[in-house]
C-alpha atoms as a PDB file:
ATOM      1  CA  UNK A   1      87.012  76.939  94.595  1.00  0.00           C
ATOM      2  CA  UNK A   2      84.469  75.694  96.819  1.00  0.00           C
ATOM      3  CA  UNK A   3      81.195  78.124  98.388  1.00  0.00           C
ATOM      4  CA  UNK A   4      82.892  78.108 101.618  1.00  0.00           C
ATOM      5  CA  UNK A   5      86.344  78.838 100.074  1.00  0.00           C
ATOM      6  CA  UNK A   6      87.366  82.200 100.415  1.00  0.00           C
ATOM      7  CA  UNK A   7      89.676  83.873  97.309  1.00  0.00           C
ATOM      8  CA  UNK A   8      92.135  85.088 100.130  1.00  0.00           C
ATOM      9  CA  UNK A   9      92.367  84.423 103.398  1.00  0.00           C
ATOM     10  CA  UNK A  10      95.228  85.995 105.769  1.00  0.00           C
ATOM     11  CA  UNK A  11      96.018  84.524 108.781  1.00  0.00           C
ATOM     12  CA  UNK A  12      98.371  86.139 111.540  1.00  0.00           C
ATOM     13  CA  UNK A  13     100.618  87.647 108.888  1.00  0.00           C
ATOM     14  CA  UNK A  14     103.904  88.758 109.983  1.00  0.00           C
ATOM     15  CA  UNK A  15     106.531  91.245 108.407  1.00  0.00           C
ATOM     16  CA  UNK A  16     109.401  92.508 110.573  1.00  0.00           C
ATOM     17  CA  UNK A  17     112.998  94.793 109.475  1.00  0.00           C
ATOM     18  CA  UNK A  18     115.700  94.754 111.215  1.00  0.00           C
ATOM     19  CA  UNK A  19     116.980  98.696 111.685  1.00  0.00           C
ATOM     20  CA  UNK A  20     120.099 100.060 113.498  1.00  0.00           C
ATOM     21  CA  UNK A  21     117.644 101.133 116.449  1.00  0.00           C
ATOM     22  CA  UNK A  22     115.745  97.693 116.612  1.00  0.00           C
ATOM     23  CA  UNK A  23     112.972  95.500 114.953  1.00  0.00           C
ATOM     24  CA  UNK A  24     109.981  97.479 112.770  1.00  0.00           C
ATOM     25  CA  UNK A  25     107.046  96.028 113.289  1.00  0.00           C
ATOM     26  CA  UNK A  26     105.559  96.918 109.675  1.00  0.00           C
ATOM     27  CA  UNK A  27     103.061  94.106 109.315  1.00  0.00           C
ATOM     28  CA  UNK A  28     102.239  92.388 112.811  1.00  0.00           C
ATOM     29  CA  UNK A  29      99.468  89.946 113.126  1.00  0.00           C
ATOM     30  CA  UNK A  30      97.193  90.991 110.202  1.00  0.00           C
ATOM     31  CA  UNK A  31      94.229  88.576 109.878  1.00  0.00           C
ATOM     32  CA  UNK A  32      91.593  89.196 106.892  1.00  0.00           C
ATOM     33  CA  UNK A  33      89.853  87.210 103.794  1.00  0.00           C
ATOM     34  CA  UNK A  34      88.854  88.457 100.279  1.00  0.00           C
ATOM     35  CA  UNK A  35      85.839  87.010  98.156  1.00  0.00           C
ATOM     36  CA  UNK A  36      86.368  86.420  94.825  1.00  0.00           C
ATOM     37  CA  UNK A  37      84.873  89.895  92.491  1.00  0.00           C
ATOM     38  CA  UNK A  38      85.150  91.667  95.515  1.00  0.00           C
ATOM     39  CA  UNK A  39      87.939  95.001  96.177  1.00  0.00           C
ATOM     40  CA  UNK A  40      88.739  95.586  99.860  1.00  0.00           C
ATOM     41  CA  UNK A  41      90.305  98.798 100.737  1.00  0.00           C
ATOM     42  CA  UNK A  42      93.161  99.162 103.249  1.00  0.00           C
ATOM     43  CA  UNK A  43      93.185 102.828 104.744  1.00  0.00           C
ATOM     44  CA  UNK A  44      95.011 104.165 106.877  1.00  0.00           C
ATOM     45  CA  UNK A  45      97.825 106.991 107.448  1.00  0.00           C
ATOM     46  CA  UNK A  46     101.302 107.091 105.520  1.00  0.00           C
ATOM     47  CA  UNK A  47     103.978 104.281 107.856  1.00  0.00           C
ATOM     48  CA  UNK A  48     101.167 102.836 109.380  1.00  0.00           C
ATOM     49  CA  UNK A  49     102.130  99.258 106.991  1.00  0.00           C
ATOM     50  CA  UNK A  50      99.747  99.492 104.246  1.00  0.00           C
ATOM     51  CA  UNK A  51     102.473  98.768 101.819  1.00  0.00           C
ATOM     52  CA  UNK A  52     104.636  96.571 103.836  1.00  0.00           C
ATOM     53  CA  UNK A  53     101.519  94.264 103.601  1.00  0.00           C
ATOM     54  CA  UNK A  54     101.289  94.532  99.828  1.00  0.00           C
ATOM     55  CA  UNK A  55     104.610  93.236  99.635  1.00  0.00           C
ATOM     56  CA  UNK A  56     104.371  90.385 102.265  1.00  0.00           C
ATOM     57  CA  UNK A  57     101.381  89.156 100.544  1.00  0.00           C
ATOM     58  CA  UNK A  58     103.453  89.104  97.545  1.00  0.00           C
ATOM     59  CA  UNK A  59     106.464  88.194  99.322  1.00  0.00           C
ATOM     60  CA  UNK A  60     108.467  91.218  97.476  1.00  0.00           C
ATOM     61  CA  UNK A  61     110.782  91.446 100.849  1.00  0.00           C
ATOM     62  CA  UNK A  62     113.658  93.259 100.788  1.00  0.00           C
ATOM     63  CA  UNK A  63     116.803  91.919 102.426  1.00  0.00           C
ATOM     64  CA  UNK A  64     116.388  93.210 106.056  1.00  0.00           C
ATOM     65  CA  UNK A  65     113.736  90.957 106.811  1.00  0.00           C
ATOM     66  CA  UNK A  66     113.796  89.924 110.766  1.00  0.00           C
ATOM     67  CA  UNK A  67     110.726  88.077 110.579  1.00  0.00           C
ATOM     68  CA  UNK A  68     108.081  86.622 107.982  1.00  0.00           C
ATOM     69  CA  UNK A  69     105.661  84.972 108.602  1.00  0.00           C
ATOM     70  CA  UNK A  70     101.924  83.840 108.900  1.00  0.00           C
ATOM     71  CA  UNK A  71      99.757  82.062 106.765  1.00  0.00           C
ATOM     72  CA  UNK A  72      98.407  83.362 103.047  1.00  0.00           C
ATOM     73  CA  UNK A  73      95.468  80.561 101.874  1.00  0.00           C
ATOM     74  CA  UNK A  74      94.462  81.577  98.196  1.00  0.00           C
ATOM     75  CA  UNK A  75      91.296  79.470  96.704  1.00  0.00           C
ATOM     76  CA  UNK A  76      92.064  77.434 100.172  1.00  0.00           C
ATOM     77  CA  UNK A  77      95.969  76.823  99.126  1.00  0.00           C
ATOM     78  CA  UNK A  78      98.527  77.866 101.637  1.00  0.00           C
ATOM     79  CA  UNK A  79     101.279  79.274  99.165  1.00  0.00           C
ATOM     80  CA  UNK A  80     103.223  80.212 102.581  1.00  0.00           C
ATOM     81  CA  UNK A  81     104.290  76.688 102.348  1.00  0.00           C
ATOM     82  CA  UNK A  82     105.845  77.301  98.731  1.00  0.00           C
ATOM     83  CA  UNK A  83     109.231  78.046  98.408  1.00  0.00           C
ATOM     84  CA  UNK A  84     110.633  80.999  96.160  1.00  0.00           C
ATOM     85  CA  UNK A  85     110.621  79.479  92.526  1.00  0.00           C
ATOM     86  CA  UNK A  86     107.144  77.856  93.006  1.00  0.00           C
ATOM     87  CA  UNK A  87     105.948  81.119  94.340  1.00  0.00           C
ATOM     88  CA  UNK A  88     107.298  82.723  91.538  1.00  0.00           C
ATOM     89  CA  UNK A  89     105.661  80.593  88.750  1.00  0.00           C
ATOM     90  CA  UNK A  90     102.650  79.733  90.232  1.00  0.00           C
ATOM     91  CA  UNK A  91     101.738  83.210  92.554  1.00  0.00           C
ATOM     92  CA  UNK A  92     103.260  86.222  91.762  1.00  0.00           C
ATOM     93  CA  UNK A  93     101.955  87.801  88.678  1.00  0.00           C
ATOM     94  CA  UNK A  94      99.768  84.787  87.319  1.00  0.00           C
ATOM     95  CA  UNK A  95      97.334  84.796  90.401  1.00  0.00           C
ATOM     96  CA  UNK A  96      98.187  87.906  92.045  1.00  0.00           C
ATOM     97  CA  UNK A  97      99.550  91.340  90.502  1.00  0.00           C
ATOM     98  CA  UNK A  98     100.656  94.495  91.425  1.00  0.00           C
ATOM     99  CA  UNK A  99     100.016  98.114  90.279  1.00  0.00           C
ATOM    100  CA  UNK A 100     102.428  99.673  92.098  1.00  0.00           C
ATOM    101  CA  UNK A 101     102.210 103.649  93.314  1.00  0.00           C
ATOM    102  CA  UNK A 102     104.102 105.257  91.250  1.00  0.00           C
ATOM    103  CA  UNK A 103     103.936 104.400  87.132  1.00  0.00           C
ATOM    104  CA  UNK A 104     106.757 105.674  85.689  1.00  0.00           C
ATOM    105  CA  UNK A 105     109.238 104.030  88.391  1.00  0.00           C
ATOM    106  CA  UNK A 106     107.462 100.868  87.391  1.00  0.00           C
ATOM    107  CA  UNK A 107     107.711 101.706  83.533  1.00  0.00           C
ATOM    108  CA  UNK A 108     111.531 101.500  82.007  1.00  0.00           C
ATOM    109  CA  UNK A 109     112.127 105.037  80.184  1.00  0.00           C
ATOM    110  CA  UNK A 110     114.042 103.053  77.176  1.00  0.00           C
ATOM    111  CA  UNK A 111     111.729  99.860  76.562  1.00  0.00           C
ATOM    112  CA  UNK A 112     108.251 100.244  74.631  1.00  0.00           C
ATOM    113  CA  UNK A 113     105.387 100.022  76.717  1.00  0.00           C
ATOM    114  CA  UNK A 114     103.731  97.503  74.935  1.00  0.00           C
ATOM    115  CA  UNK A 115     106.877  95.453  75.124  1.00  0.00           C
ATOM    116  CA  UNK A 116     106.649  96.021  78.501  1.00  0.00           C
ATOM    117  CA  UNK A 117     102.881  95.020  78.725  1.00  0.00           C
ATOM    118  CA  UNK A 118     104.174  91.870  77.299  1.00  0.00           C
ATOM    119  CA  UNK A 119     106.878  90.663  79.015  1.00  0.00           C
ATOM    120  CA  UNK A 120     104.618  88.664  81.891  1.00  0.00           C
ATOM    121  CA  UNK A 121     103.332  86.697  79.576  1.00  0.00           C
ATOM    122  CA  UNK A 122     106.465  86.036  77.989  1.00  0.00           C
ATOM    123  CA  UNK A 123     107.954  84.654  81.039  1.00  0.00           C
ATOM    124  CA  UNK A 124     104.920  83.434  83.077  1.00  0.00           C
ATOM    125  CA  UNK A 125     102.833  81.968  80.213  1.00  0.00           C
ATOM    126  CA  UNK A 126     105.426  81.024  77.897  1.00  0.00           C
ATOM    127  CA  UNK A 127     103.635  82.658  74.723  1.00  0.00           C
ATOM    128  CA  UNK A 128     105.593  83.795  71.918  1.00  0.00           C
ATOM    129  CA  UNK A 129     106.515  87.645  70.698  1.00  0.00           C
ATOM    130  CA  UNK A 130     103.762  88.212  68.496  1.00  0.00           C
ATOM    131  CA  UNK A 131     100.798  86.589  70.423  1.00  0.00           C
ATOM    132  CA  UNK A 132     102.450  88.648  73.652  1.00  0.00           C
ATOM    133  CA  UNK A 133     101.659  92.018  71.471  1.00  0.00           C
ATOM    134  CA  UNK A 134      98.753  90.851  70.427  1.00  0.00           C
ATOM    135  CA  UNK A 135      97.423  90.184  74.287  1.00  0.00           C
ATOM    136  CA  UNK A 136      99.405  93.770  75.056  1.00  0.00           C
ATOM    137  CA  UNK A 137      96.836  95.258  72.442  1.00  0.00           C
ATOM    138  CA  UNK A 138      93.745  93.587  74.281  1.00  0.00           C
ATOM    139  CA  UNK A 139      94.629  94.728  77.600  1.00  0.00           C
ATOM    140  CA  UNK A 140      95.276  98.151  76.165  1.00  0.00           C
ATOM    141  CA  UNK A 141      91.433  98.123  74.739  1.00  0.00           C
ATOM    142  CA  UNK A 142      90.306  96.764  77.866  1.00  0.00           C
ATOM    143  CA  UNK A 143      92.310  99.785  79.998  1.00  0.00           C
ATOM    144  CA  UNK A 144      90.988 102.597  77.314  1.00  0.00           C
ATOM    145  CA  UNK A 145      94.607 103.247  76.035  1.00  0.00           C
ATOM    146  CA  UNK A 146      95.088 103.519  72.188  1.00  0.00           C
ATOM    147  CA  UNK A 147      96.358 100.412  70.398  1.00  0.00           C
ATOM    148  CA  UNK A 148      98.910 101.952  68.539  1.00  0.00           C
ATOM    149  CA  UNK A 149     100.437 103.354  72.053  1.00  0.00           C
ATOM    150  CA  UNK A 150     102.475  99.948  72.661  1.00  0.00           C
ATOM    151  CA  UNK A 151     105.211 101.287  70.035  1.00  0.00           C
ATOM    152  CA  UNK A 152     105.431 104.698  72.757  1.00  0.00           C
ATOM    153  CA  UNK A 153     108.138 105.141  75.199  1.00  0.00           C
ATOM    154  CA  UNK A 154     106.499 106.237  78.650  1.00  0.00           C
ATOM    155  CA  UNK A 155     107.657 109.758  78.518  1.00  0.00           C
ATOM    156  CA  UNK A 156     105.218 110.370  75.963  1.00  0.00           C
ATOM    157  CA  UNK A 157     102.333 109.222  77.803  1.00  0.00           C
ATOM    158  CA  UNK A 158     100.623 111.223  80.288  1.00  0.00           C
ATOM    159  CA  UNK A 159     100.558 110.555  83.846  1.00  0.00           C
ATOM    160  CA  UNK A 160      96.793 109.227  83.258  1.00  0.00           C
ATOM    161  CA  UNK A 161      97.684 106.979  80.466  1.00  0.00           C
ATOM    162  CA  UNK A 162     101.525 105.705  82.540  1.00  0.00           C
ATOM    163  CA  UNK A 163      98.978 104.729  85.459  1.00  0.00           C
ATOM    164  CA  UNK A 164      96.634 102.710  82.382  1.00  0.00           C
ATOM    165  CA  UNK A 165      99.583 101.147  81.538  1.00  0.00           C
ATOM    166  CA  UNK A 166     100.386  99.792  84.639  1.00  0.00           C
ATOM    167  CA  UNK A 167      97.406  98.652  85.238  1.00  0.00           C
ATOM    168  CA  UNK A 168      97.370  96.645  81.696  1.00  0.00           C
ATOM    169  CA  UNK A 169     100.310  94.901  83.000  1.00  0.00           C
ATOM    170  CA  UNK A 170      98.335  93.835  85.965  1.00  0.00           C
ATOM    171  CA  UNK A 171      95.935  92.505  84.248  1.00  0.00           C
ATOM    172  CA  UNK A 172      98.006  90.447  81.180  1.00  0.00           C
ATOM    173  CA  UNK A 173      98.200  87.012  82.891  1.00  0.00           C
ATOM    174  CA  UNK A 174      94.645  87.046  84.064  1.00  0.00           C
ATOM    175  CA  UNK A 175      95.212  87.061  87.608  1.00  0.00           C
ATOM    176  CA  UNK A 176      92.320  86.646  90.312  1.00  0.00           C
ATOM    177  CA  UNK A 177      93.583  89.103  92.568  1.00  0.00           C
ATOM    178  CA  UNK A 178      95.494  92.695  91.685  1.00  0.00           C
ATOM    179  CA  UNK A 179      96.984  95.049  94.887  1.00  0.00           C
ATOM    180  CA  UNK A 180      96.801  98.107  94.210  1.00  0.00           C
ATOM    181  CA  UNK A 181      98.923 100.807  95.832  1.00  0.00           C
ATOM    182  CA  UNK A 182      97.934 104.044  95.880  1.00  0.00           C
ATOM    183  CA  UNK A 183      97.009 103.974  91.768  1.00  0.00           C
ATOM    184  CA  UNK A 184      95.633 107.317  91.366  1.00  0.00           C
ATOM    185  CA  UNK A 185      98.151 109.212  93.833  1.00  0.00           C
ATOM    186  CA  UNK A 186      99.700 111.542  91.992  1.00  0.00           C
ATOM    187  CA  UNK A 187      97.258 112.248  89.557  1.00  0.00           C
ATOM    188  CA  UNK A 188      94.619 115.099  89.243  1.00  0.00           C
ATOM    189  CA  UNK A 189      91.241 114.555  90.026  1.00  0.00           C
ATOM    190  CA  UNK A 190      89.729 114.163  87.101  1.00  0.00           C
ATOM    191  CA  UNK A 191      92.117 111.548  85.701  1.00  0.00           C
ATOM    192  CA  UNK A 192      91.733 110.073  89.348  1.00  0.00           C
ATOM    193  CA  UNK A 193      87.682 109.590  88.463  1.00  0.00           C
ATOM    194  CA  UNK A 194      88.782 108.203  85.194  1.00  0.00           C
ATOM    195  CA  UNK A 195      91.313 105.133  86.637  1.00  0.00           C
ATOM    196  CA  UNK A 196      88.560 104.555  88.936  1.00  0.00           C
ATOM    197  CA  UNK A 197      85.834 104.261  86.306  1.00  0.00           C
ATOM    198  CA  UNK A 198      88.332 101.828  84.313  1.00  0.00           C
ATOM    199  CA  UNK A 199      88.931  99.948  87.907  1.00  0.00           C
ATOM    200  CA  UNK A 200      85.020  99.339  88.481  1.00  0.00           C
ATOM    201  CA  UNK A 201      84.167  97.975  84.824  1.00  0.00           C
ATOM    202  CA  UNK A 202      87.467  95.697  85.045  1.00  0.00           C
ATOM    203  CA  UNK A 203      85.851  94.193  88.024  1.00  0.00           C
ATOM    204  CA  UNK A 204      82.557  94.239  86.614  1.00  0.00           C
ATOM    205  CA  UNK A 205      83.592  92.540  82.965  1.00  0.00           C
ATOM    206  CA  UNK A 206      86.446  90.298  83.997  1.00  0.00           C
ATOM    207  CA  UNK A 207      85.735  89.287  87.744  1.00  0.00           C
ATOM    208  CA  UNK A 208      88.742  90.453  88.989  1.00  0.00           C
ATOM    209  CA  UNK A 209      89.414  91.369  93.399  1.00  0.00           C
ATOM    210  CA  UNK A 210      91.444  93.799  94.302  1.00  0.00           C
ATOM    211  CA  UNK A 211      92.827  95.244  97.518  1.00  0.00           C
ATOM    212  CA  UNK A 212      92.946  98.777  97.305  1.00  0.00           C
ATOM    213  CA  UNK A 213      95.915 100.622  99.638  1.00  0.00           C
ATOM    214  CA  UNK A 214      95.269 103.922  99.959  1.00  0.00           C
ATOM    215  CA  UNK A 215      94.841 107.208 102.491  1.00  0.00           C
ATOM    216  CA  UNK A 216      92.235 108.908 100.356  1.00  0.00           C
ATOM    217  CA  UNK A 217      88.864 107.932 102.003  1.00  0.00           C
ATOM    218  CA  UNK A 218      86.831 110.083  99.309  1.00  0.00           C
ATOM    219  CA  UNK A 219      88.253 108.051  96.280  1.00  0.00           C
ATOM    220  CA  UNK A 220      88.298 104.744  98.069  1.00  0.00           C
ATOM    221  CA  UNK A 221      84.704 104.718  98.390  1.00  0.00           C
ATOM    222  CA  UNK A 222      84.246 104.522  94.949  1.00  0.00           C
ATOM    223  CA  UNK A 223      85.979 101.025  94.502  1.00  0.00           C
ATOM    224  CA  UNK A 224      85.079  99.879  98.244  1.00  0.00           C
ATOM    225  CA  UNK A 225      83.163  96.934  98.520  1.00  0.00           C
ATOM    226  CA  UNK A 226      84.944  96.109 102.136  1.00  0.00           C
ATOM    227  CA  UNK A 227      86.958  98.461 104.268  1.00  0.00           C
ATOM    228  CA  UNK A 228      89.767  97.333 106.568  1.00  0.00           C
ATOM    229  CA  UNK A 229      91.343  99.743 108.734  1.00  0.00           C
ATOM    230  CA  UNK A 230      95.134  99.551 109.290  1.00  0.00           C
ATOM    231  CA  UNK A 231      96.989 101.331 112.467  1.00  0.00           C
ATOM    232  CA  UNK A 232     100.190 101.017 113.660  1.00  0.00           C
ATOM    233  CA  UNK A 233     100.934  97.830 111.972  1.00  0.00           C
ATOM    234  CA  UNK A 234      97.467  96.150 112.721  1.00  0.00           C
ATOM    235  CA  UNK A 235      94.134  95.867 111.454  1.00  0.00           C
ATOM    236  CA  UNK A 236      92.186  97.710 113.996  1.00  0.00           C
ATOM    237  CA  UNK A 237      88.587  97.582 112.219  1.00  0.00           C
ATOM    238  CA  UNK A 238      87.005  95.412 108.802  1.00  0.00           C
ATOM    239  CA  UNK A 239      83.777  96.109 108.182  1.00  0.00           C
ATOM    240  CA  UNK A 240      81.717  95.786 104.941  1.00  0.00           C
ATOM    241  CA  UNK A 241      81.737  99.439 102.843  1.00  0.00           C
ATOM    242  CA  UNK A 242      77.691 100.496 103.531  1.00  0.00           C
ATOM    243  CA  UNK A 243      78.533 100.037 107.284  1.00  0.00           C
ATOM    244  CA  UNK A 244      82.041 101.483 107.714  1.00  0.00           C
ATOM    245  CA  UNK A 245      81.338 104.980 105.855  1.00  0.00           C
ATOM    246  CA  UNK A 246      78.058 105.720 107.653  1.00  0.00           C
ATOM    247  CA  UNK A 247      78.826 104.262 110.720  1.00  0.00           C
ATOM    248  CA  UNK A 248      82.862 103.264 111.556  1.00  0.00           C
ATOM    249  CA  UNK A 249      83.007 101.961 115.048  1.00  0.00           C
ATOM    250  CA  UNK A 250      86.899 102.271 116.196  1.00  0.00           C
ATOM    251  CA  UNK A 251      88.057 106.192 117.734  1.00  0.00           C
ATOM    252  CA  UNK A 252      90.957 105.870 114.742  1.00  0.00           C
ATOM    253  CA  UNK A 253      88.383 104.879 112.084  1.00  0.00           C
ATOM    254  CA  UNK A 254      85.615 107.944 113.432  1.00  0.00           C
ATOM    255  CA  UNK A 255      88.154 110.073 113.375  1.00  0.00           C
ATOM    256  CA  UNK A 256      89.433 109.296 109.800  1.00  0.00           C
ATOM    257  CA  UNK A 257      86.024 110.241 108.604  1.00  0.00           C
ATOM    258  CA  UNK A 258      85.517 113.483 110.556  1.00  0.00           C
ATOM    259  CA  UNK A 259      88.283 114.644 108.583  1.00  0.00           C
ATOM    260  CA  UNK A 260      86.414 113.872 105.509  1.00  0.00           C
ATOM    261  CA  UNK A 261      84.956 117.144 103.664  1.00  0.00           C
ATOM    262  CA  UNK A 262      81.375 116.834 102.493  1.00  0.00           C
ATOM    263  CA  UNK A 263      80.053 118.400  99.258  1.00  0.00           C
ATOM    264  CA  UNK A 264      76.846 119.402 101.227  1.00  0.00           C
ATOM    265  CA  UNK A 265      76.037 121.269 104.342  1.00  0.00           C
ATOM    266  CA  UNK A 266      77.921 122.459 107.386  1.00  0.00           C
ATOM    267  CA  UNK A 267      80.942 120.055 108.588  1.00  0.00           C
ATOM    268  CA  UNK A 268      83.716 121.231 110.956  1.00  0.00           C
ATOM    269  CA  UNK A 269      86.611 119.209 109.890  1.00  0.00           C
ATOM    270  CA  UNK A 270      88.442 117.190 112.684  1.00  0.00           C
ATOM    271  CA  UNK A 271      91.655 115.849 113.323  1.00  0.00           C
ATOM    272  CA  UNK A 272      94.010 113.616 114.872  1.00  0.00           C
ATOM    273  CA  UNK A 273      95.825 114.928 117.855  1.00  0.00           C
ATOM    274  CA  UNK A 274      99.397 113.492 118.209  1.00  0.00           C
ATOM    275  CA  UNK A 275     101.437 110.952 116.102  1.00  0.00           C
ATOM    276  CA  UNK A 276     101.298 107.711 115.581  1.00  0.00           C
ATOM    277  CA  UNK A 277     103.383 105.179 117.700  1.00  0.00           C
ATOM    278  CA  UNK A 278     106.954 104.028 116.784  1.00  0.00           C
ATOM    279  CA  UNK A 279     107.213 100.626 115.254  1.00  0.00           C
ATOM    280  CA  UNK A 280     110.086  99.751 116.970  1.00  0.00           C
ATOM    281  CA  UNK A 281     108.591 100.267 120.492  1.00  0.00           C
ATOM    282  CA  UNK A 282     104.811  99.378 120.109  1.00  0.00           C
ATOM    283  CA  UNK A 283     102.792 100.086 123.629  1.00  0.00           C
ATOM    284  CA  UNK A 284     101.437  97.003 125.490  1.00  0.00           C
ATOM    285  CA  UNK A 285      97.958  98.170 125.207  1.00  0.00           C
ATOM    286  CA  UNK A 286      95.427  99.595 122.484  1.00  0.00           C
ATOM    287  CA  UNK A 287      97.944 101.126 119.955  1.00  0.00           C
ATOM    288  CA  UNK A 288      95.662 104.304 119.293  1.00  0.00           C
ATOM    289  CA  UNK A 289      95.195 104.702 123.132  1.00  0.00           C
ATOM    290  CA  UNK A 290      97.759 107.750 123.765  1.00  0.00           C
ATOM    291  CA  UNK A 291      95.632 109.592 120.802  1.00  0.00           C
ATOM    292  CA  UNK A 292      92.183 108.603 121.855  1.00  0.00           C
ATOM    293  CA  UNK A 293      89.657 111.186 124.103  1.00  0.00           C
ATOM    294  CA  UNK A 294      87.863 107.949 124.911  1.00  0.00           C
ATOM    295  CA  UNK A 295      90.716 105.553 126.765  1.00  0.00           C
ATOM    296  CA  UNK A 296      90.070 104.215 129.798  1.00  0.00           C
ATOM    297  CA  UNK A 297      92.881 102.197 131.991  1.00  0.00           C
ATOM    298  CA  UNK A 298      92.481  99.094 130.318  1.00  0.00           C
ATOM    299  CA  UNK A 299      93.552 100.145 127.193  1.00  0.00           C
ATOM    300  CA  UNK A 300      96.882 101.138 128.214  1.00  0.00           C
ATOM    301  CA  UNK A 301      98.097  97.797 129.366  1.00  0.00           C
ATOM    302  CA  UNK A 302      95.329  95.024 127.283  1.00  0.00           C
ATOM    303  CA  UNK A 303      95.658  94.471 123.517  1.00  0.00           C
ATOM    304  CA  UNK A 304      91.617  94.596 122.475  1.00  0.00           C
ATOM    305  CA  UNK A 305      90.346  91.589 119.721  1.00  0.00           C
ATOM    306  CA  UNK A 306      86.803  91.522 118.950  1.00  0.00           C
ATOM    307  CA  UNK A 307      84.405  90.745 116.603  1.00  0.00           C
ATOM    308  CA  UNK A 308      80.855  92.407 116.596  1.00  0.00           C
ATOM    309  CA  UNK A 309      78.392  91.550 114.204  1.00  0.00           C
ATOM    310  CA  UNK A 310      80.734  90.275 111.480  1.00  0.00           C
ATOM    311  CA  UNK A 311      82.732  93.423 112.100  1.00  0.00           C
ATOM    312  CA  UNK A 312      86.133  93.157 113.508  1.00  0.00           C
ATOM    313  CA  UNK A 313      87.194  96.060 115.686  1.00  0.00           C
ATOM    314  CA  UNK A 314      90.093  96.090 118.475  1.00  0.00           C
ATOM    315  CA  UNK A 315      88.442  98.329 120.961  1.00  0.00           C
ATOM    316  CA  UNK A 316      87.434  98.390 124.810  1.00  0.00           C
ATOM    317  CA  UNK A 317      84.690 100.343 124.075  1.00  0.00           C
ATOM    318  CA  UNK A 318      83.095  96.849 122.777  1.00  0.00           C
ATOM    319  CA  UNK A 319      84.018  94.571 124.862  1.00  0.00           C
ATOM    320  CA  UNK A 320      80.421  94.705 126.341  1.00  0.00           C
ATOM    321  CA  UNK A 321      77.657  93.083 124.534  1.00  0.00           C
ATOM    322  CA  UNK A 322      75.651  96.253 124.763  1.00  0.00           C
ATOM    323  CA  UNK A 323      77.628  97.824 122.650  1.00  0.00           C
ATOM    324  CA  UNK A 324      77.939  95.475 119.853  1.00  0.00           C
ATOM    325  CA  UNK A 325      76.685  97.187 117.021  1.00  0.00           C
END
């Protein structure tokens, strides 16, 4: 991978489902890139497509596709222009994994875990049993799960140690890149703090990017090294972490924050007036103008794309170079 080369680079992505009541626009032009040791977090509120995009980067489509699309570059290869069994052996799960949101629906009740651990390798890498186990055990010690836990069943791990688990599988093929979809959503807090403290010394030690989906601002910030906003099927602001949680520029993304609570001082929480817009019939203009105190008339007819200062927001408000910030 060259300086210039980015680890992942998105290009007009495209993910449509055909429904009974017309197409879903889940995933509809979504441009963004990923450095290598780098975790970019996707926020935004439940159905806007955070995990529709997880699974059209990974092309995990189910069968009512109406439209895919786009272009996915990773270390400057398209692997759009791969078809299924090369995407298979050489993309999914070797270069790019998945921690998907909920553990034990990932995690089959009558199979070991550490068999399960090991199965990627077995069919990706082509190792044998024993040396599978053997790499089960390291990403165990690497994940802060007992050794001797890959001869458990998942019902007798905790929620905590199911979510380590998945993770370990993640990591067994030593991909570059690992999605991760709401990791720590069902857990308490504390084992929350404790995923994410496993999350930031696996990038640290091993080099490893991740995209982060997730609705919890608070916990995101912990990871965030990037922040890309996602409304209505669209990235409406990306924005490097320091900038984006001290200053966010788009209506959608200030008011995301104002509904934040703060450990110090006085804060009236805020919230979001209204619902978000049906996927089926998306408006013509701005997509978060019918919410927004600050529309004007041009956002209810013009689609807003622009980039300010190596920020990208879709907004009116900067389409004047006064306003860049």
């Amino acid at each position: 991978m060259t300086e210039n080369t980015k680890l992942l680079k998105i290009e007009d992505l495209v993910l449509y489902f055909k429904t009974s009541q017309g197409k879903v626009q889940a995933v509809d032009k979504v441009n963004f890139t990923l450095d290598a040791n780098r975790a970019v977090v996707i926020l935004g509120e439940s159905g806007c497509g955070k995990s529709s995009l997880a699974k059209a980067i990974l092309r995990l489509l189910p069968r009512n596709v109406a439209e895919y699309g786009g272009r996915i570059y990773l270390d400057g290869n398209d692997v759009m222009k791969l078809n299924e069994e090369e995407f298979r052996l050489n993309v999914r799960w070797t270069a790019i994994s998945m921690v998907p949101q909920a553990a034990m629906n990932a995690l089959n009740p009558v199979i070991r875990v550490g068999d399960q651990v090991a199965e990627p390798t077995l069919v990706h890498l082509g190792v044998d049993k024993p040396k599978s186990i053997a790499l089960a055990k390291r990403m165990f010690q690497h994940v802060g799960v007992p050794e001797d836990f890959v001869s458990r069943y998942p019902f007798e791990l905790s929620g905590g140690m199911r979510q380590r688990v998945a993770i370990a599988m993640a990591l067994v093929t030593s991909p570059k890149l690992i999605i991760l979809d709401e990791p720590t959503s069902a857990l308490d807090v504390l084992t929350q703090a404790n995923i994410f403290n496993v999350l930031k010394r696996l990038k640290k030690e091993l080099g490893i990017s991740f995209i982060l989906i997730t609705h919890d601002i608070a916990t995101s910030s912990e990871l965030a090294d990037d922040v890309a906003v996602m409304y209505a099927g669209q990235i409406v602001e990306m924005s490097d972490a320091h900038r984006f949680f001290t200053s966010p520029l788009h209506p959608y993304s200030q008011k995301l924050m104002a509904s934040v609570p703060r450990l110090y001082g006085d804060k009236e929480l805020e919230f979001i007036s209204g619902r978000p817009p049906s996927l089926i019939n998306i408006p013509p203009g701005c997509r978060f103008a019918d919410r927004c105190a600050l529309r004007f008339e041009k956002c209810v007819n013009d689609p807003p794309v622009f980039k300010r200062d190596g920020r990208l927001v879709k907004c009116w408000l900067y389409d004047q170079p006064e306003n860049a910030q």
